[in-house]
Structures are given as C-alpha cells and as structure tokens.
C-alpha atoms as a PDB file:
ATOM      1  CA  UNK A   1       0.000   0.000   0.000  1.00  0.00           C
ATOM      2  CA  UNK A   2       0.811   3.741  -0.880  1.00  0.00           C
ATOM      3  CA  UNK A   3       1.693   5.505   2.299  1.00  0.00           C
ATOM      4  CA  UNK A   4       0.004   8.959   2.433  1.00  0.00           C
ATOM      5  CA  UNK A   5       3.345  10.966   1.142  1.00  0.00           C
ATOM      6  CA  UNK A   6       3.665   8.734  -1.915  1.00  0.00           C
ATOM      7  CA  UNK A   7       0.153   9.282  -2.505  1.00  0.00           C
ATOM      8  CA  UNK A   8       0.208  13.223  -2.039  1.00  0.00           C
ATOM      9  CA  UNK A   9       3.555  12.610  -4.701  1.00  0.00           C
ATOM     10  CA  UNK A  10       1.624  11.315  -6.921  1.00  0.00           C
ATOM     11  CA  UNK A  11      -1.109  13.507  -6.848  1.00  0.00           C
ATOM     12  CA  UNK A  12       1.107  16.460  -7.516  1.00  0.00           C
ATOM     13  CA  UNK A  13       2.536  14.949 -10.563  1.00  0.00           C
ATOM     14  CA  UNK A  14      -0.758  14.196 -11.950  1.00  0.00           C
ATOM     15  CA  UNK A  15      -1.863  17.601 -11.598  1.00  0.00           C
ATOM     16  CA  UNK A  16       1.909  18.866 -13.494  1.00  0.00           C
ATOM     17  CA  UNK A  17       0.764  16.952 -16.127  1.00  0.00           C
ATOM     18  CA  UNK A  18      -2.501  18.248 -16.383  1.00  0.00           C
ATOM     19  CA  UNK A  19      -1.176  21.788 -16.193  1.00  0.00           C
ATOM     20  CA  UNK A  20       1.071  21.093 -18.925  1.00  0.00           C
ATOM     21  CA  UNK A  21      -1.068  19.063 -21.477  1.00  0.00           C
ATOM     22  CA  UNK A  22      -3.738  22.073 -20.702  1.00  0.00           C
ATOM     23  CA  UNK A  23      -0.986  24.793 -21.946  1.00  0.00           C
ATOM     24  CA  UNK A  24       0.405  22.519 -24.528  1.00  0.00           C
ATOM     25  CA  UNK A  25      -3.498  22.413 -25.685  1.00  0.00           C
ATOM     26  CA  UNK A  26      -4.034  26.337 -25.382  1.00  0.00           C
ATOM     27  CA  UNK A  27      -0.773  26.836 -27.268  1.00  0.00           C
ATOM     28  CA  UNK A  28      -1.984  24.315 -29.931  1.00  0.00           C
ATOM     29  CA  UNK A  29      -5.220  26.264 -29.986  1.00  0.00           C
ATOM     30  CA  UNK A  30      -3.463  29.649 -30.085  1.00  0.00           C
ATOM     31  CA  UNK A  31      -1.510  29.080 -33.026  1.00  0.00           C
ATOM     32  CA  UNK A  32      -4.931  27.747 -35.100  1.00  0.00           C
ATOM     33  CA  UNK A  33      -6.416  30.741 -34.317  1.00  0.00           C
ATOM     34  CA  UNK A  34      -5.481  33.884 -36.745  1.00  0.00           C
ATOM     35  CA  UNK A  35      -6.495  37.674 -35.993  1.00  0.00           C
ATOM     36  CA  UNK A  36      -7.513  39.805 -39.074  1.00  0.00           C
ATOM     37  CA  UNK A  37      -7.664  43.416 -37.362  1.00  0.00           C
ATOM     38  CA  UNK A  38     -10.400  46.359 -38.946  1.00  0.00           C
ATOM     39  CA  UNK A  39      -9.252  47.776 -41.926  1.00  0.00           C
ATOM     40  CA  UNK A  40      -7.491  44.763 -42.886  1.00  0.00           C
ATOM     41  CA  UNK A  41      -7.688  41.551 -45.171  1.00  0.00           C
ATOM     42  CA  UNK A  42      -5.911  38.166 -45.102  1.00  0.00           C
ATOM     43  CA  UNK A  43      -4.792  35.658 -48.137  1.00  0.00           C
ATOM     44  CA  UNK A  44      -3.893  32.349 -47.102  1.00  0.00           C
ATOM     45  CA  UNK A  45      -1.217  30.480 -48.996  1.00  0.00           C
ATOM     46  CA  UNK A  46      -1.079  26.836 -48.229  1.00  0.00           C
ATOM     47  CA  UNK A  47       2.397  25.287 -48.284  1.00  0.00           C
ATOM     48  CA  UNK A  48       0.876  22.332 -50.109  1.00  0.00           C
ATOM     49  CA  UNK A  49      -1.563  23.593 -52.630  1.00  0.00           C
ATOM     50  CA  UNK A  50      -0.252  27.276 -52.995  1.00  0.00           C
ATOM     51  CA  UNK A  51      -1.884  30.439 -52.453  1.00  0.00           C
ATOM     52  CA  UNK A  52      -6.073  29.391 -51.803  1.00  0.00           C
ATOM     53  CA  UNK A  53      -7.552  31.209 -54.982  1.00  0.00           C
ATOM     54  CA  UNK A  54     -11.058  32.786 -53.634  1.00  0.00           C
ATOM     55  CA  UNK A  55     -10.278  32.966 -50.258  1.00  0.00           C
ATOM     56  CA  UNK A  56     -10.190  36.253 -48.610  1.00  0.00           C
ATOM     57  CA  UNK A  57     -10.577  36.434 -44.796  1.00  0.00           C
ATOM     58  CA  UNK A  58     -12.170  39.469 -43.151  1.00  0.00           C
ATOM     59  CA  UNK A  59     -11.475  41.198 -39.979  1.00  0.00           C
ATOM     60  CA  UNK A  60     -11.811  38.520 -37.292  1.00  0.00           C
ATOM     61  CA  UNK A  61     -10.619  35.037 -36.066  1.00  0.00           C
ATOM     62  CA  UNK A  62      -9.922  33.014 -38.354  1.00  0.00           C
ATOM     63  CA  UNK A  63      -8.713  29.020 -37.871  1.00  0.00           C
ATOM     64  CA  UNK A  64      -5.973  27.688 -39.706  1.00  0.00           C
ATOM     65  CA  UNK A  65      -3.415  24.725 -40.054  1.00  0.00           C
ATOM     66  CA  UNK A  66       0.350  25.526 -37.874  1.00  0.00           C
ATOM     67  CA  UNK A  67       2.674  25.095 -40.560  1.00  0.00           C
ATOM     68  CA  UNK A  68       0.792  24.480 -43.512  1.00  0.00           C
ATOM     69  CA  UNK A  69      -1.604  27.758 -44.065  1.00  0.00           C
ATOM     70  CA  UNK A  70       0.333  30.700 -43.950  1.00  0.00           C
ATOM     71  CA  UNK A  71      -1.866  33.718 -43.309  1.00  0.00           C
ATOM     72  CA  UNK A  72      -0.766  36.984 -45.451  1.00  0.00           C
ATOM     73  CA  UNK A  73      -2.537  40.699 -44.305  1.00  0.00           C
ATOM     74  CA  UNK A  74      -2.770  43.382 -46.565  1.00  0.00           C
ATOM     75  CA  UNK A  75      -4.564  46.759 -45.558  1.00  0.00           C
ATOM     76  CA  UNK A  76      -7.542  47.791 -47.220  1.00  0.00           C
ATOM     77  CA  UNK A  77      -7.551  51.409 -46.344  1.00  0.00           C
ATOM     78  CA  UNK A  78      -7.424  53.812 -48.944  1.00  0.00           C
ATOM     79  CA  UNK A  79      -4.049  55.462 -48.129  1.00  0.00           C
ATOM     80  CA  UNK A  80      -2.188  58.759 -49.725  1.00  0.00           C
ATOM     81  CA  UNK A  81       1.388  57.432 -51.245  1.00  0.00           C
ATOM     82  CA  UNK A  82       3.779  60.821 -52.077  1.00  0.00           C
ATOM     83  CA  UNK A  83       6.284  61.497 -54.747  1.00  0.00           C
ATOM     84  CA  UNK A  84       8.155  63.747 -53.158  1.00  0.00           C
ATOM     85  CA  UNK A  85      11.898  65.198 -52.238  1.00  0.00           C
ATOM     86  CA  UNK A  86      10.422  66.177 -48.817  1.00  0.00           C
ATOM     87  CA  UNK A  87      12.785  63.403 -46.433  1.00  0.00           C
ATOM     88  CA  UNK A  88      10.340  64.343 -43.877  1.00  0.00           C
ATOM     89  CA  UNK A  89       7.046  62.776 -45.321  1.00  0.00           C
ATOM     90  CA  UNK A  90       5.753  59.742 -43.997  1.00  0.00           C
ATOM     91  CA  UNK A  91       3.939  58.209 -46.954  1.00  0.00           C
ATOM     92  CA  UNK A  92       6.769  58.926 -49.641  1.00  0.00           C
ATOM     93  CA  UNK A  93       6.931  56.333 -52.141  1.00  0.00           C
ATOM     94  CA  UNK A  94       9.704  57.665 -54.642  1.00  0.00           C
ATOM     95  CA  UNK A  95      11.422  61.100 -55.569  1.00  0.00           C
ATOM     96  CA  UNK A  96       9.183  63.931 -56.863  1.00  0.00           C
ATOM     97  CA  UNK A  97       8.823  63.847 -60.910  1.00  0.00           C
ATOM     98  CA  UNK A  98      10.498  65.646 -63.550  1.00  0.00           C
ATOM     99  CA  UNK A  99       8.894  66.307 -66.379  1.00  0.00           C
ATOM    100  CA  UNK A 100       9.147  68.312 -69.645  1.00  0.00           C
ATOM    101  CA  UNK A 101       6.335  70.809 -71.177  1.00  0.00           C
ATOM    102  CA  UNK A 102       5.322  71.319 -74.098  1.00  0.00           C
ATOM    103  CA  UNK A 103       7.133  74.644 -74.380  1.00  0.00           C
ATOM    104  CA  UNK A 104      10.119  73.271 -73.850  1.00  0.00           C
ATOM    105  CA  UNK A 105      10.473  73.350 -69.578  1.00  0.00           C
ATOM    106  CA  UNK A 106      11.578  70.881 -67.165  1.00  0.00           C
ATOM    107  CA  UNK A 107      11.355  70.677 -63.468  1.00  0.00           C
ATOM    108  CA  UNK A 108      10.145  69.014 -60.737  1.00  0.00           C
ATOM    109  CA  UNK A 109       6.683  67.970 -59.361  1.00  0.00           C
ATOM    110  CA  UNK A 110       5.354  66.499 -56.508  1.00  0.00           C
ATOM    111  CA  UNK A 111       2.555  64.134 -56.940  1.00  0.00           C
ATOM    112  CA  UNK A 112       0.287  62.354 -54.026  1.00  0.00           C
ATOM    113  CA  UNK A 113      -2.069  59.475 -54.902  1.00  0.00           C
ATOM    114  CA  UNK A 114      -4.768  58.055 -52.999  1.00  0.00           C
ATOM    115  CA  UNK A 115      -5.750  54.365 -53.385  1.00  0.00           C
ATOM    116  CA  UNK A 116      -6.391  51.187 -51.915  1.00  0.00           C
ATOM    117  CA  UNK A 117      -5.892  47.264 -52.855  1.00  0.00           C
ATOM    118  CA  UNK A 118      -9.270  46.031 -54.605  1.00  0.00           C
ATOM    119  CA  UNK A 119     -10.845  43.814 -51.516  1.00  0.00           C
ATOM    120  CA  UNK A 120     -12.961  41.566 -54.083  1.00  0.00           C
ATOM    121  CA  UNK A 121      -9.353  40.300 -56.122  1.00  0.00           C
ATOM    122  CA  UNK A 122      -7.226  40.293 -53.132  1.00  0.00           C
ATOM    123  CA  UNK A 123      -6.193  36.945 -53.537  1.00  0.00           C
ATOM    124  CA  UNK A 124      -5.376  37.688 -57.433  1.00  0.00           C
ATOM    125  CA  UNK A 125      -3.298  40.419 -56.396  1.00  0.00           C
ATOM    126  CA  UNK A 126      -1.092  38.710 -54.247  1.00  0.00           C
ATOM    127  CA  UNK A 127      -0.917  36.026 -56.756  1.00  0.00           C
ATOM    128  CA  UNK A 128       0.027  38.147 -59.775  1.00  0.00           C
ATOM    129  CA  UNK A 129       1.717  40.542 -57.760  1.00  0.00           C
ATOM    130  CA  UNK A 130       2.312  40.250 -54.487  1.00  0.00           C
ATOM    131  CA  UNK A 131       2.752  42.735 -51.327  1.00  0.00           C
ATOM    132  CA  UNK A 132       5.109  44.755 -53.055  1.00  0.00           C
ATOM    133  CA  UNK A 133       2.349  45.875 -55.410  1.00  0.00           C
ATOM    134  CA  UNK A 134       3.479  49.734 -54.683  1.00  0.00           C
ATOM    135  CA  UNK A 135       6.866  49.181 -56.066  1.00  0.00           C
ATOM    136  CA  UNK A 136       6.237  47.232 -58.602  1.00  0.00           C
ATOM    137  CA  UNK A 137       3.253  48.339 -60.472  1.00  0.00           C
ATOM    138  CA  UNK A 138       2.207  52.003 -58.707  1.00  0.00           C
ATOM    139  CA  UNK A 139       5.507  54.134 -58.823  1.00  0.00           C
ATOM    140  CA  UNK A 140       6.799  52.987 -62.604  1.00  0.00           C
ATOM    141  CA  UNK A 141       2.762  53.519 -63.606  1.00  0.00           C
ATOM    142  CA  UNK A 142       2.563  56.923 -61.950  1.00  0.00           C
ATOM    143  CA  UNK A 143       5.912  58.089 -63.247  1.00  0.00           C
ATOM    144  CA  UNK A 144       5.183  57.055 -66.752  1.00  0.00           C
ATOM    145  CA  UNK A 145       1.748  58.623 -67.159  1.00  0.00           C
ATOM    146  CA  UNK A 146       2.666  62.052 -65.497  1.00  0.00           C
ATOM    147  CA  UNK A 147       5.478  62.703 -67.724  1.00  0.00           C
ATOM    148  CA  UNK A 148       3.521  61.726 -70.632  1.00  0.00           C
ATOM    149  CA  UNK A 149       0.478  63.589 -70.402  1.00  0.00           C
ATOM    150  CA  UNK A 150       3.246  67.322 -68.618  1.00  0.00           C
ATOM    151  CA  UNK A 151       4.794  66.828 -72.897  1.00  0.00           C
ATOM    152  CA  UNK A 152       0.921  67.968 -73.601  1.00  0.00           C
ATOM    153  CA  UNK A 153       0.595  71.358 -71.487  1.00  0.00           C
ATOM    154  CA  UNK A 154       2.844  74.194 -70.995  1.00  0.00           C
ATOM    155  CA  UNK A 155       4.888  74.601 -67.990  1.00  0.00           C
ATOM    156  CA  UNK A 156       2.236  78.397 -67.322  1.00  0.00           C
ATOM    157  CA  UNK A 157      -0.521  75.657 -66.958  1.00  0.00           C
ATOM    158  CA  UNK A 158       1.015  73.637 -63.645  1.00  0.00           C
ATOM    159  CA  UNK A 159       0.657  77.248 -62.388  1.00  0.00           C
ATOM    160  CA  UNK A 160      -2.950  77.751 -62.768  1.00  0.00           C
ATOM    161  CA  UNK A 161      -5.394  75.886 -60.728  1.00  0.00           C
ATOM    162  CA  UNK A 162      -8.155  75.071 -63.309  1.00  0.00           C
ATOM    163  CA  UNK A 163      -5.138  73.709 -65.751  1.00  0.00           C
ATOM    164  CA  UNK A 164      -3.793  71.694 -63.360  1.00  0.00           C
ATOM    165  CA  UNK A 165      -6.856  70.060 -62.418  1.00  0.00           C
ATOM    166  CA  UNK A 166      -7.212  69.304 -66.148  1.00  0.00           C
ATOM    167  CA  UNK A 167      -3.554  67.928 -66.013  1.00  0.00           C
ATOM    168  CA  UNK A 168      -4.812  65.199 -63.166  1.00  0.00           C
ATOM    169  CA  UNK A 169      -8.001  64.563 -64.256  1.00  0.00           C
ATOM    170  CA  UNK A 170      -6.137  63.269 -67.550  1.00  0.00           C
ATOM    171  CA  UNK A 171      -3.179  61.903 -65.630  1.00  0.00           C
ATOM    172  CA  UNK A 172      -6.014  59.641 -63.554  1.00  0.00           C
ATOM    173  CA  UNK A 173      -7.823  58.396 -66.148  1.00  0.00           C
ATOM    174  CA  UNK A 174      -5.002  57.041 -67.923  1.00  0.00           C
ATOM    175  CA  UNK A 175      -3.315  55.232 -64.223  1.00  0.00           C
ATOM    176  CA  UNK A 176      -6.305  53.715 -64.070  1.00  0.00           C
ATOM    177  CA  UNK A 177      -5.862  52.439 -67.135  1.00  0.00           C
ATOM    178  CA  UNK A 178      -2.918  50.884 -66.887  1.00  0.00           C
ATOM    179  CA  UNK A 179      -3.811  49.379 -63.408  1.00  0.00           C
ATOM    180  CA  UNK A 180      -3.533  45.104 -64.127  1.00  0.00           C
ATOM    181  CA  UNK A 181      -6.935  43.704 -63.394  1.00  0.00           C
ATOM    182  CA  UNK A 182      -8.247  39.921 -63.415  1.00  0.00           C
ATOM    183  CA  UNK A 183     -11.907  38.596 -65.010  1.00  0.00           C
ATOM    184  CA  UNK A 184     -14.588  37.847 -62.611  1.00  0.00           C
ATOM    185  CA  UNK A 185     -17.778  37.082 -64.104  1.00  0.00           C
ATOM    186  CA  UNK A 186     -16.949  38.405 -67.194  1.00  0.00           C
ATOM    187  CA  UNK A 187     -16.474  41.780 -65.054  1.00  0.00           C
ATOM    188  CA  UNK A 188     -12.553  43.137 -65.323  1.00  0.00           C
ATOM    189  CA  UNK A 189     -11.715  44.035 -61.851  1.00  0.00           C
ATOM    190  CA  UNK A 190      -8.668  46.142 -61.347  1.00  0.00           C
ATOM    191  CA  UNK A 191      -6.211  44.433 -58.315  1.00  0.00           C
ATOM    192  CA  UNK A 192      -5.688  48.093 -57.392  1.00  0.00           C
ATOM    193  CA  UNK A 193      -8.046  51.148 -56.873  1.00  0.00           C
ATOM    194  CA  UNK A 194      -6.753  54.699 -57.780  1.00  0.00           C
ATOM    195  CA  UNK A 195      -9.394  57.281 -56.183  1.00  0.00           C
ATOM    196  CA  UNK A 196      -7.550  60.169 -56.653  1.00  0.00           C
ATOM    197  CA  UNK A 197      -4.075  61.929 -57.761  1.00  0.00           C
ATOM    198  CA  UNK A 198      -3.256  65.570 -57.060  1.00  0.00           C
ATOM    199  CA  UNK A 199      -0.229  67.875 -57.888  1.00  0.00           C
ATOM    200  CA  UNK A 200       1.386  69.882 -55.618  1.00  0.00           C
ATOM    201  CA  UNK A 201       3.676  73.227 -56.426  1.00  0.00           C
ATOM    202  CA  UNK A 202       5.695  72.522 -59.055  1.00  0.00           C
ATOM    203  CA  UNK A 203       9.507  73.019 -58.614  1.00  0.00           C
ATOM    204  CA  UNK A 204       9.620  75.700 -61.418  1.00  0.00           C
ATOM    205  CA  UNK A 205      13.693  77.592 -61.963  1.00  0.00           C
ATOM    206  CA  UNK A 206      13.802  80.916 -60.581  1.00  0.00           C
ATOM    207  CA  UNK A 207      13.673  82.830 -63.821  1.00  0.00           C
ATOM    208  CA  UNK A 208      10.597  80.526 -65.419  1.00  0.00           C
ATOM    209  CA  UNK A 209       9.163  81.813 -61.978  1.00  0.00           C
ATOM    210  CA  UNK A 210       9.244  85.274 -62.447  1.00  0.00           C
ATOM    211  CA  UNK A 211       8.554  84.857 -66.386  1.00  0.00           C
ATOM    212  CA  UNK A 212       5.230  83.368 -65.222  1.00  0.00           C
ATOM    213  CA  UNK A 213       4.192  85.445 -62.355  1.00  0.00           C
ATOM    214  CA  UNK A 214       5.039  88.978 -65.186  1.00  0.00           C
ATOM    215  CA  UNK A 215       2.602  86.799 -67.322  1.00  0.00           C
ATOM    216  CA  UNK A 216      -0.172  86.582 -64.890  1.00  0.00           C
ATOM    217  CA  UNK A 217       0.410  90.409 -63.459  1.00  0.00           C
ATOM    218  CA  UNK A 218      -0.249  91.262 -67.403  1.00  0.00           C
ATOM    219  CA  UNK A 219      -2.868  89.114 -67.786  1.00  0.00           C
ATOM    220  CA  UNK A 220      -4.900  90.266 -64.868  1.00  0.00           C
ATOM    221  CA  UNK A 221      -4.235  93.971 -65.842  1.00  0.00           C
ATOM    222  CA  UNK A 222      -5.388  93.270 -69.637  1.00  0.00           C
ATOM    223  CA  UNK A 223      -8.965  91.453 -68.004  1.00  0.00           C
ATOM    224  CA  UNK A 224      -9.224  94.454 -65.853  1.00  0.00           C
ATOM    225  CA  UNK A 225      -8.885  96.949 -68.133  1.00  0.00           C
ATOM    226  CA  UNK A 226     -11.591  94.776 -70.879  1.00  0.00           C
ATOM    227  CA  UNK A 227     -13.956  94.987 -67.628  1.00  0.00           C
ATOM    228  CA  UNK A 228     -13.682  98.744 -67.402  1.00  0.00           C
ATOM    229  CA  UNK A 229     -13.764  99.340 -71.320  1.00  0.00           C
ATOM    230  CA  UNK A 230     -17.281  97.375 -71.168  1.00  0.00           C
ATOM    231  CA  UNK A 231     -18.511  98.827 -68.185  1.00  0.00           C
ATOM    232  CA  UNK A 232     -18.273 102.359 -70.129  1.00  0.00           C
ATOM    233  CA  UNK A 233     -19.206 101.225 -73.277  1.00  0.00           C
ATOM    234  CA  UNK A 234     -22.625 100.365 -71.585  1.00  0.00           C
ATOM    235  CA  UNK A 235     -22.688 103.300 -70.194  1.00  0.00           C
ATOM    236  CA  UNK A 236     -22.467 105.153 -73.366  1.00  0.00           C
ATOM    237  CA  UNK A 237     -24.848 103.250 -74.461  1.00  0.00           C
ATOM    238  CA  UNK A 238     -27.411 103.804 -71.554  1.00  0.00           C
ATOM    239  CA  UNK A 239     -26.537 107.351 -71.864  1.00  0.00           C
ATOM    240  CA  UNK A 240     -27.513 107.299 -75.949  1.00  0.00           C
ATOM    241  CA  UNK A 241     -30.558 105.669 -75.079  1.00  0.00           C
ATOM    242  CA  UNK A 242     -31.829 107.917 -72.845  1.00  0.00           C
ATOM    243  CA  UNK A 243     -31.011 110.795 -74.761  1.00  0.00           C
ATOM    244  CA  UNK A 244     -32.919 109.403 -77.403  1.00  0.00           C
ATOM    245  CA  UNK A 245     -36.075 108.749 -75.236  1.00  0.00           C
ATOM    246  CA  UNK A 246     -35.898 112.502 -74.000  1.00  0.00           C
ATOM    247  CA  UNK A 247     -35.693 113.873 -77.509  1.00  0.00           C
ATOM    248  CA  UNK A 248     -38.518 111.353 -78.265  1.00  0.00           C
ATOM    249  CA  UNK A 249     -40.544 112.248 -75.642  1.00  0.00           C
ATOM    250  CA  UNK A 250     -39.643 116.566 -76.296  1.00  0.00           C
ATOM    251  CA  UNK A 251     -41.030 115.592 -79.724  1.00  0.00           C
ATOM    252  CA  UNK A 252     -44.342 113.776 -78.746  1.00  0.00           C
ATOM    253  CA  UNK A 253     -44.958 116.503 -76.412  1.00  0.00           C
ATOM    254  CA  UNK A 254     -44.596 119.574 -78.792  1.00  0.00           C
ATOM    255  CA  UNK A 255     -46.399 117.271 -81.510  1.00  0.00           C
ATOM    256  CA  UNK A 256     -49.450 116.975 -78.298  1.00  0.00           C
ATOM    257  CA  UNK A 257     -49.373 120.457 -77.858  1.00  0.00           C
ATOM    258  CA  UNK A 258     -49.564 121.661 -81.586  1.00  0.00           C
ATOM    259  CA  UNK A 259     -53.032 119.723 -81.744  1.00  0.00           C
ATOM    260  CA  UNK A 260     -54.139 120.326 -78.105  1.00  0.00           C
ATOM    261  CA  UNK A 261     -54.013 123.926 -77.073  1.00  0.00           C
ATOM    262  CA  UNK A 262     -55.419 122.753 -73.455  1.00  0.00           C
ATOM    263  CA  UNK A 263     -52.082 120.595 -72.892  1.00  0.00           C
ATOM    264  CA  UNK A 264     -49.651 123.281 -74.362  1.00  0.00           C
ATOM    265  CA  UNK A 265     -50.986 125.735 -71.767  1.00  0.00           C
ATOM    266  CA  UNK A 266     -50.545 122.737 -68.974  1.00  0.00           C
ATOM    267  CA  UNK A 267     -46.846 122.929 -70.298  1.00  0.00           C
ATOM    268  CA  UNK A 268     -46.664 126.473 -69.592  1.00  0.00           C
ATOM    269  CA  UNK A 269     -47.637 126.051 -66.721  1.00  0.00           C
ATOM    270  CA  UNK A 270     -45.327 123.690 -65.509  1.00  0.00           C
ATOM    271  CA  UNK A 271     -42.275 125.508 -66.999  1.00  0.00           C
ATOM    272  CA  UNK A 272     -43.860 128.226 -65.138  1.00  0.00           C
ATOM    273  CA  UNK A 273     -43.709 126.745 -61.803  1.00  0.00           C
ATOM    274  CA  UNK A 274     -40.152 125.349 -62.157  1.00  0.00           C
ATOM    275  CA  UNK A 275     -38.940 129.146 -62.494  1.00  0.00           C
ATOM    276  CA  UNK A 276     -40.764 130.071 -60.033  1.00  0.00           C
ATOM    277  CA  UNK A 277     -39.157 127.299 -57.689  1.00  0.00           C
ATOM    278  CA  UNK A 278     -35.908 127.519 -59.140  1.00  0.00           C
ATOM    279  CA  UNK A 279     -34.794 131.342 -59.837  1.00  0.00           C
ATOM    280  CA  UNK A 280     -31.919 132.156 -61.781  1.00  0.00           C
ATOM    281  CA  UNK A 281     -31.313 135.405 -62.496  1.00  0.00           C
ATOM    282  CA  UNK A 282     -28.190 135.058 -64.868  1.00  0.00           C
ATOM    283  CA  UNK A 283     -30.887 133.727 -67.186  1.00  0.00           C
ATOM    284  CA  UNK A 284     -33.030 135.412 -70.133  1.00  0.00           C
ATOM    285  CA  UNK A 285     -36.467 135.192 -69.766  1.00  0.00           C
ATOM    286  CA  UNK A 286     -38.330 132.197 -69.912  1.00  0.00           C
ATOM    287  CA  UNK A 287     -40.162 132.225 -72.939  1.00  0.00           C
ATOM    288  CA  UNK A 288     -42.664 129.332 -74.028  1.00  0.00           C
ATOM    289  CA  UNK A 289     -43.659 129.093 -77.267  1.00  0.00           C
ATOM    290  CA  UNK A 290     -47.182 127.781 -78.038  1.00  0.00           C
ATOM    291  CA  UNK A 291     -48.641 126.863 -81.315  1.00  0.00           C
ATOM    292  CA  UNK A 292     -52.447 127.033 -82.522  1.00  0.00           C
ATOM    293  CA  UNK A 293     -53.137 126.458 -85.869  1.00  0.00           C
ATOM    294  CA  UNK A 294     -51.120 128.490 -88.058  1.00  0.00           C
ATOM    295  CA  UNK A 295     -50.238 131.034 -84.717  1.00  0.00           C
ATOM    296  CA  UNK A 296     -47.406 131.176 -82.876  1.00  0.00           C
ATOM    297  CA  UNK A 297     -47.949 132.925 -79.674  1.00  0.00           C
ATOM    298  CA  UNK A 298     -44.868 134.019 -77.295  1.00  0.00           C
ATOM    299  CA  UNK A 299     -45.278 134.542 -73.392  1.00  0.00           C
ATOM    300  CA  UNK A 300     -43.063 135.997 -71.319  1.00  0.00           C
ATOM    301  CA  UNK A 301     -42.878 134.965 -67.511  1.00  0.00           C
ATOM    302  CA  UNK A 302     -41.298 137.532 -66.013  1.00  0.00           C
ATOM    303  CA  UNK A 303     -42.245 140.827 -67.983  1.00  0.00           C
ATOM    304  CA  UNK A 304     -39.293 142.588 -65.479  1.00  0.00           C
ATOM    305  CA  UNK A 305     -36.604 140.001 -66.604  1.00  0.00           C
ATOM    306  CA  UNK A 306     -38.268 140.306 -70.313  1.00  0.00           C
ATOM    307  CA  UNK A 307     -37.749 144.542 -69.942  1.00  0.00           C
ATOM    308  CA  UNK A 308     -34.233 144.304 -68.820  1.00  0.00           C
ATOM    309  CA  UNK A 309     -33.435 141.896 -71.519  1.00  0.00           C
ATOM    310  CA  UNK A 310     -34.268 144.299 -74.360  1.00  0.00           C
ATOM    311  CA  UNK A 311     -32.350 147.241 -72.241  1.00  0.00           C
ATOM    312  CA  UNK A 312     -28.983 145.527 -72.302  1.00  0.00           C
END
C-alpha cells in the first residue's frame, strides 16, 4: 500500500501533467487561431496547394493549419502614397517627378495618390503581384503617365489651378488604365483602386518663376482693363438711349401740344412753376412758345426780366 506521502507525490505529478497538457493544448489552440484586425484583409497560402484562390478572410478570427496555411494581411484602407523630395514625409513612395512641357520646360513635381488594394481580387493580387504591389506596379505607372500627359501642357498651366486640375483629371484616367486587373464574371476588376491623384507646387527655376508670375500680373491687368472698357461702353450706351427717349418724348410733347391747345398751356404752366421754384437770375427770360393752328404765340414769364433783356 501507498503511504500517504507517496500518494500526495503522486497527486502532484498528476496535476503537473494536467497543467502542462492544458498549456500545450491552449498553445496548440493559439496558433490555429489567426487575428484579421479592422481595416485589414488576409490571403492564405497553403504550403501544399499554394496560395487558396477565392479565399479572402475578413477582420476577425480566423482558424488555420500551424505550418501548412500561412496567413498573409494586406490593408484595405485607402491610403495617400507621395512622390516627393520632402525626407520628412511619412507616406513617400519615390522622388518627386520631372517632367518636360510642351514649351520646352523641365522641373520638378510632386505628386500624391490616394488608393487602396481592390478587396474583391485580393487573392489575385497577391498572386500576380504580391505585397510589393506599390513598387512594382504604382511608382513605374505613376511616373510614366505624369510625364507623358506634362509633354501635352505648358509649364504656365502647372501654375494655374483650373489647368492643373485638367492635367490630373487626364493623368487619372489614364493610371487607371494601366492598373492590371483579373476577369470575374466576365467583369474586369482592377487588383488596385486609384481614387484620386493631385499635384502639388511645381519646382519651377527661378527665372521661369518670375517669367510666369510677369505673365499673370499682365494678364490680370489686360482682363481688368476689358472689364472697365465694357462697363463704359454700356454706359455710353445707356446714356444714348436715354437721350434718345428725351428727344422722343420733347417731340411727342410739342407734336401733343400743336393739336391740343389745353395741354400746351398745362406745359406752360409747368415751366412756369419750375422758375418760379428755381430762380436764376443770370438767365433770359423764360419764354414758351405755343402753337395754334397756323399762330405762334410768345409769353413771357417775367415781364421785369423780359424789360431788362431788351435794355442791355
């Protein structure tokens, strides 16, 4: 028979054991479980079959084989990659890009472009491509198509906003272009999404610089001075116009008053009470003339003014 120490031995090792198949287990377990964090996608490449075509894991526990699935994450997040000379940027990619204008200018641009791996051929992409995908494919793309489509504008339009927008709109359409894509469904899906590329200041030579800026200084002084020749031409014209309607009107009135003799006197009397109102004694005589018929009659407002007219 056990005595009671063997037995209490005994027990202890049986419990060691336990302890240690338990962590073995959990260890076991840990390493078939596989985290996929937000934002994030995993490819699973299987060291007996390859990379496991249509199988993309989202963000979450996933269970796979130790040592035969080998889980790869990319991040799905649309992200803002820089070419750039600025050694302080934290997305740069490559070197800002040089490129020559149509009239004949080179110098240096910075270029930032926003995109994202395509979650849908995720497994294509790492099978065509591979996690280097922004070296390989993205910078030589970028740098090819910007320098192509600078040779079509002039070096003046990286200096004007609505040109330059022009110049990446183009640049966009043809990166996305030239993105690889893969056939699902009879559907071409590109392995990479480009969402967006934008220029920044471009790098221009000190004397292209001031060639510009003289350029736009003139060209803002020849708009302003178009603006001010039309502004006066229409007000030469609203001025002709409204001589014209007075001389109009002078001649509808005295036309009125030849054939009405009550509205020529109602004309004398306004002319009347205007003098009255407004005195001026530098003036001759008001005289209104009034037709009726064949008659001309004259009146004289102020008989006074009228006497020492004919004096001097």
């Amino acid at each position: 028979m056990y005595s009671t120490e063997e037995a209490h031995q005994s027990k202890v090792g049986w419990l060691t054991l336990g302890g240690i198949a338990l962590l073995a287990a959990l260890g076991m377990l840990r390493a078939c479980l596989y985290v996929t964090l937000p934002g994030h996608a995993t490819v699973v490449f299987n060291t007996l079959s390859g990379l496991q075509k249509g199988r993309v894991e989202l963000p979450g526990v996933m269970f796979r084989i130790p040592g035969i699935e080998t889980p790869i994450t990319y991040s799905v997040l649309t992200r803002v990659w820089e070419f750039t000379n600025n050694p302080n940027s934290a997305n740069a990619i490559s070197n800002a890009i040089t490129v020559n204008t149509a009239d004949g200018q080179a110098f240096a641009v910075d270029v930032a472009i926003a995109l994202r791996p395509n979650l849908a051929a995720l497994d294509e992409l790492h099978a065509t491509i591979g996690e280097n995908y922004l070296v390989t494919v993205v910078v030589p793309v970028v740098r090819s198509k910007i320098r192509d489509i600078s040779a079509s504008f002039d070096s003046e339009d990286f200096y004007r906003k609505s040109q330059r927008a022009a110049i990446e709109q183009r640049a966009l359409d043809l990166i996305r272009q030239e993105m690889p894509t893969v056939n699902r469904d009879g559907q071409a899906l590109p392995l990479i999404q480009v969402e967006g590329l934008f220029l920044g200041n471009p790098d221009f030579p000190q004397a292209l610089r001031d060639s510009i800026e003289r350029k736009q200084v003139a060209s803002i002084t020849a708009q302003t001075a178009a603006v001010r020749a039309q502004i006066q031409q229409k007000e030469t014209e609203r001025l002709l116009i409204l001589a014209a309607a007075n001389q109009r009107a002078i001649e509808l009135k005295g036309q009125a008053a030849a054939e009405n003799a009550q509205l020529a006197d109602l004309l004398f009397y306004e002319k009347l009470q205007e003098r009255i109102q407004n005195p001026a004694d530098s003036l001759p005589p008001l005289r209104i003339i009034r037709v009726e018929g064949d008659a001309t009659v004259f009146l004289n407002v102020d008989p006074q003014q009228a006497a020492l007219q004919q004096a001097r």
